[in-house]
N, C-alpha and C. Protein backbone atom coordinates (compact mmCIF):
# COMPACT_ATOMS: atom_id res chain seq x y z
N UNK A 1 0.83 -1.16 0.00
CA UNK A 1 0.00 0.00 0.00
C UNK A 1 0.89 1.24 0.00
N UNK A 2 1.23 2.19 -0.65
CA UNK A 2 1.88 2.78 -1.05
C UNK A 2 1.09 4.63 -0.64
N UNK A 3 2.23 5.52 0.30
CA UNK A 3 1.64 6.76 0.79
C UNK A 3 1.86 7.69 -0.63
N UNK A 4 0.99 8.88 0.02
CA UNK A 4 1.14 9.51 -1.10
C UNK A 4 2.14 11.07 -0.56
N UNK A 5 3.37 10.07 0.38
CA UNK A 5 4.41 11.07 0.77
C UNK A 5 5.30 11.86 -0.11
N UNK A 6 5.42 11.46 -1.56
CA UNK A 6 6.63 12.30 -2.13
C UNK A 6 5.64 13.47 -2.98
N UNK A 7 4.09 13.99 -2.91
CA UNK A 7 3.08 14.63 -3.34
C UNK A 7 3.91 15.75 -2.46
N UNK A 8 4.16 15.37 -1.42
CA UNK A 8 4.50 16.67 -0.01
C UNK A 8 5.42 17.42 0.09
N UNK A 9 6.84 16.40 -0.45
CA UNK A 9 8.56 16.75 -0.47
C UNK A 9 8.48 16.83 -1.63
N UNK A 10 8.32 17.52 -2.34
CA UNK A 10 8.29 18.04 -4.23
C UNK A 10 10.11 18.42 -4.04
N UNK A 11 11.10 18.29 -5.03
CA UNK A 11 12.15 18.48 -4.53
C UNK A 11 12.37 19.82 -5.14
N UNK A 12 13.55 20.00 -4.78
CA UNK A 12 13.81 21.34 -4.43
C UNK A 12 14.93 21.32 -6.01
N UNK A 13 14.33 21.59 -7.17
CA UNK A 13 15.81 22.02 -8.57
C UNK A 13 16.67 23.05 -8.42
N UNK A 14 16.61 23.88 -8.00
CA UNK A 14 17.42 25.09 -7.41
C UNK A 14 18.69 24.72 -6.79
N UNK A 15 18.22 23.89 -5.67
CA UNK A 15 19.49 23.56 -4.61
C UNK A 15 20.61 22.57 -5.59
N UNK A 16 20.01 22.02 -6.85
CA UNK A 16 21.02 21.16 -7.61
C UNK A 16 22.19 22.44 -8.20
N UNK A 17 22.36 23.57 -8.65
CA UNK A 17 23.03 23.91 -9.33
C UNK A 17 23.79 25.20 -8.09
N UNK A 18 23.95 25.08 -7.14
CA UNK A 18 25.11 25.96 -6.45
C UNK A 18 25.75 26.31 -7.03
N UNK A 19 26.72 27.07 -6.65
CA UNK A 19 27.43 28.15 -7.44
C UNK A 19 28.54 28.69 -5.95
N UNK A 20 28.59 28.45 -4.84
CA UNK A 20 28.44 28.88 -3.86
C UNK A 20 29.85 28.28 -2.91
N UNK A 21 30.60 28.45 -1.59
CA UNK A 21 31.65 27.86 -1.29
C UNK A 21 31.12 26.35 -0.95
N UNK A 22 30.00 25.95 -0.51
CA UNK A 22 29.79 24.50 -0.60
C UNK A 22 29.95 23.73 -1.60
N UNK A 23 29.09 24.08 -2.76
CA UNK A 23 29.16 23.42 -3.76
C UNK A 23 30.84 23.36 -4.48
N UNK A 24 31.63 24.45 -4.14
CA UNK A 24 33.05 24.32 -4.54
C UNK A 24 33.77 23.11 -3.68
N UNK A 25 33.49 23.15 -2.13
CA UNK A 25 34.45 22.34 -1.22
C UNK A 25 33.96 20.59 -1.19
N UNK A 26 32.32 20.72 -2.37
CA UNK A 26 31.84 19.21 -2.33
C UNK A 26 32.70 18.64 -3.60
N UNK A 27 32.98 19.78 -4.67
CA UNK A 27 33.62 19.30 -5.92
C UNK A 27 34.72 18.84 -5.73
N UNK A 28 35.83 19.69 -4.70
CA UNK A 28 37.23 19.92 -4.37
C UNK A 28 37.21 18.22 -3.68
N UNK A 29 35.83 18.11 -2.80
CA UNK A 29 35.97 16.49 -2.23
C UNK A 29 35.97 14.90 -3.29
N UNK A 30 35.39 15.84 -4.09
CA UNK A 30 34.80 14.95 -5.07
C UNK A 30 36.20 14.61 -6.23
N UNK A 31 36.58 15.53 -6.21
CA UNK A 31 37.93 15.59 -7.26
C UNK A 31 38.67 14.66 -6.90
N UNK A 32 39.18 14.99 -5.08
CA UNK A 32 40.14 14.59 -4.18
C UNK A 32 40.09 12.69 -3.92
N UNK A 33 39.12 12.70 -4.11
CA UNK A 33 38.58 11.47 -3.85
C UNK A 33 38.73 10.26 -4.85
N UNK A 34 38.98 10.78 -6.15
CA UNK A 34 38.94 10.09 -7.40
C UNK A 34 40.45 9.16 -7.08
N UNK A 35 40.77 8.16 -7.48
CA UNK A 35 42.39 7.31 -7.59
C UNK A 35 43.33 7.82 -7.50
N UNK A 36 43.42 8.81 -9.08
CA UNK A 36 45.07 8.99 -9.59
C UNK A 36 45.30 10.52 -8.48
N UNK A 37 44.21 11.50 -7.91
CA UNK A 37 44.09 12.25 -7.46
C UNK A 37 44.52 12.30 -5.76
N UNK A 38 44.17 11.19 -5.21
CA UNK A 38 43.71 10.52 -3.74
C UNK A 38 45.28 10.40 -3.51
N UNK A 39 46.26 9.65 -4.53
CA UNK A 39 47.22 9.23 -3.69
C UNK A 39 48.47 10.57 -3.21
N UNK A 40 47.81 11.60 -4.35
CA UNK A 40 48.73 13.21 -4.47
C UNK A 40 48.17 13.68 -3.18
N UNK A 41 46.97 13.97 -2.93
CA UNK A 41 46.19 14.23 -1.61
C UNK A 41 46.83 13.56 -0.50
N UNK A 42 46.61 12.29 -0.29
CA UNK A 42 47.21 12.03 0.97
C UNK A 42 48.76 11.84 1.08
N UNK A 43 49.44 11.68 0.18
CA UNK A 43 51.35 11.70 0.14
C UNK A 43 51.12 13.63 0.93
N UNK A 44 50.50 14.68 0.37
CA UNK A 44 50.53 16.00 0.69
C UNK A 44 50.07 16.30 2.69
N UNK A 45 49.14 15.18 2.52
CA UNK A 45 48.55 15.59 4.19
C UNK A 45 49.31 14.82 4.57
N UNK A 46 50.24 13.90 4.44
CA UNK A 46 50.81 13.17 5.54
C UNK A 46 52.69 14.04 5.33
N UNK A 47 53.18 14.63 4.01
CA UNK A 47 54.00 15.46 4.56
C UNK A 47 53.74 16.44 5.28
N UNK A 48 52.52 16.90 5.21
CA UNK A 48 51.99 18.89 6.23
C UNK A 48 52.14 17.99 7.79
N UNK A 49 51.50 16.74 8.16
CA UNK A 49 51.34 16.50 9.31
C UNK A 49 52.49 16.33 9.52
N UNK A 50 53.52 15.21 9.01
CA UNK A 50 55.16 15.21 9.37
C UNK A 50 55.61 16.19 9.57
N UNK A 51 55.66 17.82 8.72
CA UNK A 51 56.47 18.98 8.29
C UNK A 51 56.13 19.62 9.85
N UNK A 52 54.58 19.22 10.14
CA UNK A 52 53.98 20.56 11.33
C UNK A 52 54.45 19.49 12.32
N UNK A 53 54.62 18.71 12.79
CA UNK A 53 54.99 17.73 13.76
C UNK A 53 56.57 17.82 14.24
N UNK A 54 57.17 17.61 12.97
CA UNK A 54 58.65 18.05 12.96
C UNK A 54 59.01 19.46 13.86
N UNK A 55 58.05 20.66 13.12
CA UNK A 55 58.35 21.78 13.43
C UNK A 55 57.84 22.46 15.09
N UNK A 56 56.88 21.50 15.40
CA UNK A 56 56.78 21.54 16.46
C UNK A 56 57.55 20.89 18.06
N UNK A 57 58.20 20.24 17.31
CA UNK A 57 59.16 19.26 18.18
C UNK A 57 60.59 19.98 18.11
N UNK A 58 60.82 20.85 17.30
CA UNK A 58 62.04 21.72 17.55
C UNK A 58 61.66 23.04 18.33
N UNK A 59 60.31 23.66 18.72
CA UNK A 59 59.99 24.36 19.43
C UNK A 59 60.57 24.67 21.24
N UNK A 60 60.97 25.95 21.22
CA UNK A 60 61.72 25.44 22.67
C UNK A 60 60.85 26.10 23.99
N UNK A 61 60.52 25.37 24.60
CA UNK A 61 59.59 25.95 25.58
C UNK A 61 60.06 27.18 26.36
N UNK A 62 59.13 27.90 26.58
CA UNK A 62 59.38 28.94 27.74
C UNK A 62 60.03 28.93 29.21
N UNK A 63 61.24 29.39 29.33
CA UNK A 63 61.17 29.42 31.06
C UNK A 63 60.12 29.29 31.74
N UNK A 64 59.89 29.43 32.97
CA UNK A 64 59.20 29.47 33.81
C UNK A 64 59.06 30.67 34.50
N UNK A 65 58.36 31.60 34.11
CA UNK A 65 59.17 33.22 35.75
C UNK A 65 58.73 33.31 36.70
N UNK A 66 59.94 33.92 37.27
CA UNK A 66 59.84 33.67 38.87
C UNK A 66 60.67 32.50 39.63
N UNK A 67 60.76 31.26 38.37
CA UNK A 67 61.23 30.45 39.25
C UNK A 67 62.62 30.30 38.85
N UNK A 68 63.60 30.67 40.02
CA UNK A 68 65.41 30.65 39.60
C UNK A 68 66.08 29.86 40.39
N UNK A 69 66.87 29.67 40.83
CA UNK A 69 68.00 28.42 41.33
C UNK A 69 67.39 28.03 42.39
N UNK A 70 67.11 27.31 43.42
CA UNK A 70 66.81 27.14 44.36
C UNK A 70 67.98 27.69 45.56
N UNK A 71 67.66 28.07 46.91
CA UNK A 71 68.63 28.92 46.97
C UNK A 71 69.88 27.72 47.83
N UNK A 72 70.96 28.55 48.75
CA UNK A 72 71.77 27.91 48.82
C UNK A 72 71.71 27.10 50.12
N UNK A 73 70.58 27.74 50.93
CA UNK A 73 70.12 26.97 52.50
C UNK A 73 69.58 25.82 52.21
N UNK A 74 69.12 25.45 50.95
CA UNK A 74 68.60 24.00 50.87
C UNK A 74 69.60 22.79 51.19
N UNK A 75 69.20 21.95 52.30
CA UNK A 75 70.02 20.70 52.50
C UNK A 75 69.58 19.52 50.89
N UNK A 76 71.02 19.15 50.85
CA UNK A 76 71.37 18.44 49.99
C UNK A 76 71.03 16.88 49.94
N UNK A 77 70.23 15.78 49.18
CA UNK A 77 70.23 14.53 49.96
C UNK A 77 70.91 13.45 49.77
């Protein structure tokens, strides 16, 4: 027995032809996604993650201020 639900949701032709930053970042997925394309894509995100990983591991942390030698009354153990 069959409703007469798609009488209600008439679809929407408009929303097919974007023009808009979605419809660019679904193409850009869509491109990315294809074989010969996919393996340039991920060789690229896995050097940015190595490159930013790298570059973060040569980062040299901040002193601490305020905090300087401990002084010289401290017993030794």
């Amino acid at each position: 027995m069959p409703l007469p639900i798609p009488v209600y949701f008439a679809q929407n032709r408009r929303m097919e032809n974007q023009n808009g930053g979605v419809a660019k970042i679904r193409n850009f997925v869509k491109w990315a996604i294809t074989p010969p394309q996919s393996y340039a894509v991920y060789l690229v995100a896995l050097f940015l993650v190595a490159g930013g990983s790298f570059y973060v591991g040569t980062l040299k942390p901040k002193k601490a201020v305020g905090f300087g030698p401990p002084p010289v009354s401290v017993p030794r153990n």
